[in-house]
Structures are given as structure tokens and as C-alpha cells.
N, C-alpha and C. Protein backbone atom coordinates (compact mmCIF):
# COMPACT_ATOMS: atom_id res chain seq x y z
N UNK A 1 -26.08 1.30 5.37
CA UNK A 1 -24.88 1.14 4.58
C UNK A 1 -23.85 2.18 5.02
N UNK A 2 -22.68 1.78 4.94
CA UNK A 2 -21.60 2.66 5.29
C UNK A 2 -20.53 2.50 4.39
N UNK A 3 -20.08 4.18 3.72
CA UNK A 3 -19.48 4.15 3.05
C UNK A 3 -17.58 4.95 3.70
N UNK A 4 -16.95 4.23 2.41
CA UNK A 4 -14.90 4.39 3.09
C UNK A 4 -15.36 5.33 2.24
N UNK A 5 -13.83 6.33 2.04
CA UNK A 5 -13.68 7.14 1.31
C UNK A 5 -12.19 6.89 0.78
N UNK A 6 -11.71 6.64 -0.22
CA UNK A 6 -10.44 6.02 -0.83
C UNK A 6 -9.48 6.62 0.41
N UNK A 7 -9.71 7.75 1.28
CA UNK A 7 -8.51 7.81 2.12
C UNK A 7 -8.70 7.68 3.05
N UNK A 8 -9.14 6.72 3.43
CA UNK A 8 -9.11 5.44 4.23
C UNK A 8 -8.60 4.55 3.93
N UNK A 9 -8.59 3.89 3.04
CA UNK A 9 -7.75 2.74 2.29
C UNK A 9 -5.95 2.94 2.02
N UNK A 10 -5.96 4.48 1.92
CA UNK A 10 -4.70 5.23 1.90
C UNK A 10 -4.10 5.31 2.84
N UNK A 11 -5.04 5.86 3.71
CA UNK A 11 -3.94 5.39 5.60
C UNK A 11 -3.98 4.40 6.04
N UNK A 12 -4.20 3.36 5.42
CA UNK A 12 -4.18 2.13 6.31
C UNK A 12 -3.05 1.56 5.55
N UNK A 13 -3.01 1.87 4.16
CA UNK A 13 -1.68 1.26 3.01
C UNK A 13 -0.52 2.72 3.88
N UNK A 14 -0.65 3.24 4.20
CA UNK A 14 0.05 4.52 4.61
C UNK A 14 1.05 3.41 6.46
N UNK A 15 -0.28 3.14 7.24
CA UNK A 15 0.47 2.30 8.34
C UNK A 15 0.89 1.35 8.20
N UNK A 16 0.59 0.35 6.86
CA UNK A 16 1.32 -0.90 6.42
C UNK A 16 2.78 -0.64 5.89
N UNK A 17 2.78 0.18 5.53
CA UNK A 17 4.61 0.77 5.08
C UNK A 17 4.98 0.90 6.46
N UNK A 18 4.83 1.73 6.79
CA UNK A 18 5.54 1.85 8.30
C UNK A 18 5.77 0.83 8.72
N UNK A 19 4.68 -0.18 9.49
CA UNK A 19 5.14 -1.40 9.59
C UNK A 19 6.30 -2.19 9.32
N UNK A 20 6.39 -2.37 8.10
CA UNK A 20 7.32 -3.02 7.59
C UNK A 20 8.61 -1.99 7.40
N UNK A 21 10.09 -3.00 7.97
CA UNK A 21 11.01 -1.86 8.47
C UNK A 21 11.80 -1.58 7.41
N UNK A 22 12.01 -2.19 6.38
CA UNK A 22 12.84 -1.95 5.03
C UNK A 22 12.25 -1.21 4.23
N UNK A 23 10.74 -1.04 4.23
CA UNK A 23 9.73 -0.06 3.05
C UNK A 23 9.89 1.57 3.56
N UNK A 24 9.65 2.18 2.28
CA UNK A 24 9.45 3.31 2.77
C UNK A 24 8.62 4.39 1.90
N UNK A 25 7.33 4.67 1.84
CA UNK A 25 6.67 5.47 0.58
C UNK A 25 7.44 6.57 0.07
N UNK A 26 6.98 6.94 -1.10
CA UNK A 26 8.13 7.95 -1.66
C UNK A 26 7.26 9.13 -1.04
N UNK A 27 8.31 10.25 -1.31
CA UNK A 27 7.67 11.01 -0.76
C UNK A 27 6.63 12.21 -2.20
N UNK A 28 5.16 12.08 -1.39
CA UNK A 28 4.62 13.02 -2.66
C UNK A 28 4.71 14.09 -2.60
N UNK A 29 4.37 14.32 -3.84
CA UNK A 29 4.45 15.54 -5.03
C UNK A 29 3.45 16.41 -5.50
N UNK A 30 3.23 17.26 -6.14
CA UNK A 30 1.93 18.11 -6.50
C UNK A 30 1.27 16.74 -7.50
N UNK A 31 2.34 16.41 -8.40
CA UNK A 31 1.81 15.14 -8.95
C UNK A 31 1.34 13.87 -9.09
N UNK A 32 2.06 13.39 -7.64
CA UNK A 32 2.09 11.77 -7.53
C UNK A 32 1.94 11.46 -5.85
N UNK A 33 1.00 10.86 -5.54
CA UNK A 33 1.16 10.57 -4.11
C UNK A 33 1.76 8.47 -4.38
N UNK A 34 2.06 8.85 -2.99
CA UNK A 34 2.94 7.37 -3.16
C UNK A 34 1.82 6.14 -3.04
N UNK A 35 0.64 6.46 -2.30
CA UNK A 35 -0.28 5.21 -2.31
C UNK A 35 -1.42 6.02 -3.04
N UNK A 36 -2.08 5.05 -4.23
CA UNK A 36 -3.45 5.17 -4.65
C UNK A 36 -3.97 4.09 -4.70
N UNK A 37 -5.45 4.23 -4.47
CA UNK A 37 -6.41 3.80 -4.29
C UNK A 37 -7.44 3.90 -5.02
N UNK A 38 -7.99 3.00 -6.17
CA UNK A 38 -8.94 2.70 -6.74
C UNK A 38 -10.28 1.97 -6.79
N UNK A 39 -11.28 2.31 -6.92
CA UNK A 39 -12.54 1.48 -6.78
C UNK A 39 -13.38 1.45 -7.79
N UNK A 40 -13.22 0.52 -8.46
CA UNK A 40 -13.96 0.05 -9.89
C UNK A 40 -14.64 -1.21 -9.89
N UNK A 41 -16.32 -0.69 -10.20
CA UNK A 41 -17.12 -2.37 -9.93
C UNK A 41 -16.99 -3.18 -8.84
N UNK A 42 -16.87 -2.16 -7.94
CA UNK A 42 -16.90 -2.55 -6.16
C UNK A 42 -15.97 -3.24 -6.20
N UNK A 43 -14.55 -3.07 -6.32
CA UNK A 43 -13.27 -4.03 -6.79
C UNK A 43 -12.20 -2.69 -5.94
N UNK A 44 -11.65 -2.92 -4.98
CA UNK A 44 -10.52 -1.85 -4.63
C UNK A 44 -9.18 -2.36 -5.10
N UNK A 45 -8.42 -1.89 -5.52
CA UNK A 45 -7.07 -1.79 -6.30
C UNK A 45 -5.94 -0.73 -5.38
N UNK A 46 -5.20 -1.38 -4.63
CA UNK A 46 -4.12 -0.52 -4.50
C UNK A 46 -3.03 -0.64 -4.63
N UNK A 47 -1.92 0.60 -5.23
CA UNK A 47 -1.02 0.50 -5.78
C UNK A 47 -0.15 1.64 -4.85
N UNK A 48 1.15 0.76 -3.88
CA UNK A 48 1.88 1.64 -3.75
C UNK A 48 3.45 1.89 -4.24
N UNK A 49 3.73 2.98 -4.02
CA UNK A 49 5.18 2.80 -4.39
C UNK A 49 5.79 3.37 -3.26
N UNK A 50 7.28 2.22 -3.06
CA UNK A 50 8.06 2.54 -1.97
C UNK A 50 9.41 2.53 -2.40
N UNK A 51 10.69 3.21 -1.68
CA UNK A 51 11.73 3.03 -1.92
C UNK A 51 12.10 1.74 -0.82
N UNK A 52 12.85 0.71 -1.13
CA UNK A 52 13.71 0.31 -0.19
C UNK A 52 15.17 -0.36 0.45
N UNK A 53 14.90 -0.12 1.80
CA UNK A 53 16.20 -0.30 2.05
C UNK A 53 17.42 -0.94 1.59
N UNK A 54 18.35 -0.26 0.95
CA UNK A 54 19.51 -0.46 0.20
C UNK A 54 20.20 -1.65 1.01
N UNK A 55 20.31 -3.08 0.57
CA UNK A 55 20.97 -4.67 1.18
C UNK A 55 19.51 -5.06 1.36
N UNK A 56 18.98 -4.64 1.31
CA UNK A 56 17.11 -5.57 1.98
C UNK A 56 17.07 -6.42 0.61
N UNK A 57 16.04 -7.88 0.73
CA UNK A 57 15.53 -8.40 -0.30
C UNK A 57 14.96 -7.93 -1.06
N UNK A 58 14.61 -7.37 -2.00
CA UNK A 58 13.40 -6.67 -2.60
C UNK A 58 11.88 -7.43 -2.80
N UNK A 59 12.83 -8.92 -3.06
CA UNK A 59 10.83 -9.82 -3.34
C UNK A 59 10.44 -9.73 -1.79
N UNK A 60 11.22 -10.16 -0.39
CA UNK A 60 10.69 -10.70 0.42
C UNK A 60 10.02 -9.21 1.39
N UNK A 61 10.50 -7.91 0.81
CA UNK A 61 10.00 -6.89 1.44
C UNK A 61 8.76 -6.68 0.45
N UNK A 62 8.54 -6.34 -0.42
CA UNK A 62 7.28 -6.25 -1.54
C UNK A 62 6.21 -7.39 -1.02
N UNK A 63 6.68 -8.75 -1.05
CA UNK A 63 5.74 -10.04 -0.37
C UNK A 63 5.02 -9.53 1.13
N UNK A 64 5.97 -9.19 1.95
CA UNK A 64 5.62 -8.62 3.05
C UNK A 64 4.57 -7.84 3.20
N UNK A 65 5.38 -6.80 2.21
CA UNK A 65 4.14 -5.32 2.61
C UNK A 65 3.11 -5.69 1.82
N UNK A 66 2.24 -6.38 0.76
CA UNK A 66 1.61 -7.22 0.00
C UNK A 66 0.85 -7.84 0.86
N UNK A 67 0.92 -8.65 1.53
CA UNK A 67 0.45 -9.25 2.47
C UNK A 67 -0.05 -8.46 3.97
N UNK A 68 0.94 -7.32 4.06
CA UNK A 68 0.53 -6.74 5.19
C UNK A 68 -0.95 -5.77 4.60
N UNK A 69 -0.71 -5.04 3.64
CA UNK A 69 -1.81 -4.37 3.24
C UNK A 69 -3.06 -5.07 2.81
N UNK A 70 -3.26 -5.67 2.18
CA UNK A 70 -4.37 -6.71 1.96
C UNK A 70 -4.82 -7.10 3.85
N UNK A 71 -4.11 -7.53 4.79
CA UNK A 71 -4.50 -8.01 5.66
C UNK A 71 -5.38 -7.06 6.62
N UNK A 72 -4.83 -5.67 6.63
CA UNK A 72 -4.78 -4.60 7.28
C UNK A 72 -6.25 -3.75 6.61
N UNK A 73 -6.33 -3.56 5.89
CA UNK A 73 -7.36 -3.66 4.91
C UNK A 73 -8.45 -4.00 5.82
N UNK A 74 -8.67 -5.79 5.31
CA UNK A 74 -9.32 -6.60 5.35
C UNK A 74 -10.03 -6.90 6.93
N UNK A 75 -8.80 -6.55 7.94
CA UNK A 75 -9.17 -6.34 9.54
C UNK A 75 -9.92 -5.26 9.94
N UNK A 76 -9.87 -4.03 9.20
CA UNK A 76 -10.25 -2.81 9.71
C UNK A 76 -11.39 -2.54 8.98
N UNK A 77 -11.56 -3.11 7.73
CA UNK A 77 -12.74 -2.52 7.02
C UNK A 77 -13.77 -3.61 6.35
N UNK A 78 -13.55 -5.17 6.47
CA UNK A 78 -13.96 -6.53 6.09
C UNK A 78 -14.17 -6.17 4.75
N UNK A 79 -13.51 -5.31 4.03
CA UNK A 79 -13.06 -5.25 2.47
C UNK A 79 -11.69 -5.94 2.04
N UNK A 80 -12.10 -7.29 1.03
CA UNK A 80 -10.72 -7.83 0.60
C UNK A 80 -10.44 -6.95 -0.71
N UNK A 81 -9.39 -7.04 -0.77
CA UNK A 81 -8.80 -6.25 -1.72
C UNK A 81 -8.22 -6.85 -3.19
N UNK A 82 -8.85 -6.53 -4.23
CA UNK A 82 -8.83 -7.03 -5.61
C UNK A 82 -7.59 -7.17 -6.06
N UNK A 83 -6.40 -6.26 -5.60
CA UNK A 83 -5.28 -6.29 -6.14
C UNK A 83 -4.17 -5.17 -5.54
N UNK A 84 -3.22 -5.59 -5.00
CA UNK A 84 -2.08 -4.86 -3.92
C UNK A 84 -1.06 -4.95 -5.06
N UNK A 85 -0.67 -3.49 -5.56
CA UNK A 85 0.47 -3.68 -6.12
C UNK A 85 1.38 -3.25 -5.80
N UNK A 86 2.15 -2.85 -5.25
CA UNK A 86 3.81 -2.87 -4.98
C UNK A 86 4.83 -2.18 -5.90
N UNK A 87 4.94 -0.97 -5.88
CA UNK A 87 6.16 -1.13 -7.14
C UNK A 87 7.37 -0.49 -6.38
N UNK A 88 8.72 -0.66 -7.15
CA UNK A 88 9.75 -0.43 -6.00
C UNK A 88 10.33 1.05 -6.96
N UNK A 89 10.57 2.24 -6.43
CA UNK A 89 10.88 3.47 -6.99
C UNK A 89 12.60 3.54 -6.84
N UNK A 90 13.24 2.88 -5.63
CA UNK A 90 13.85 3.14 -5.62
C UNK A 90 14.49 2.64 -4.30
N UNK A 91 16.15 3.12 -3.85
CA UNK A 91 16.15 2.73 -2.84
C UNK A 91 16.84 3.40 -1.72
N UNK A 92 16.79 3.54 -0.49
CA UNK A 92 17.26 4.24 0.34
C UNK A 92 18.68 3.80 1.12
């Protein structure tokens, strides 16, 4: 058996922002990092928050990176992912 360690799941939601050219993680804090990663009942949950680009779509960049993380995920570690959430902080 081989085990991730949630930051793994974090840099890979970490290269899926990048990816996508309108996203951008916020930047963290002593308090808040911009991607977390949860694992409950063998169920991974991730939730990031990004600012983005000021004129960009907001659904069709969130859809994007949504899709990119779940996929990215799913290629590198054959873990699907229970739930990609997206929230938008703000915008650049």
C-alpha cells in the first residue's frame, strides 16, 4: 500500500492554477493557505481559492480549473476526487 500525504494533492491543485491563465491562488497567510485538502472516509475534498483575472469569465475559468484539478489528480495519483471546490476571492 502506498500512502499521499494531503501535500501532494496540494501541489498538484497548486500546478492546476498555474495552468490555467486567468486563475491565480491567493497568496497565503499564517492563517489561510489558498489550496486545502481534505480526506474523510477515503473521500478527498479540495477546496481552492483563487483571484481572477479582472474581464475573464468567472464560470468558464472556475469550470476550467474544476476540471483541470480533478483530472490532474486523477492522472498522477488514480485518486478521483469527491469534490473540487473553487471559490473566487477576488480579482486581479
Amino acid at each position: 500500500m502506498i500512502a499521499l500525504s494531503k501535500g501532494v494533492f496540494e501541489t498538484i491543485a497548486q500546478i492546476s492554477i498555474d495552468d490555467v491563465e486567468q486563475a491565480f491562488a491567493i497568496e497565503p497567510t499564517a492563517l489561510k493557505k489558498p489550496i486545502q485538502c481534505k480526506i474523510a472516509n477515503n473521500r478527498l475534498n479540495v477546496v481552492a481559492e483563487i483571484k481572477v483575472k479582472y474581464g475573464a469569465n468567472v464560470n468558464e475559468v472556475c469550470e476550467s480549473l474544476q476540471t483541470r484539478i480533478f483530472q490532474n489528480i486523477l492522472q498522477m495519483t488514480s485518486l478521483k476526487c469527491n469534490l473540487v471546490d473553487v471559490r473566487v476571492n477576488g480579482f486581479i
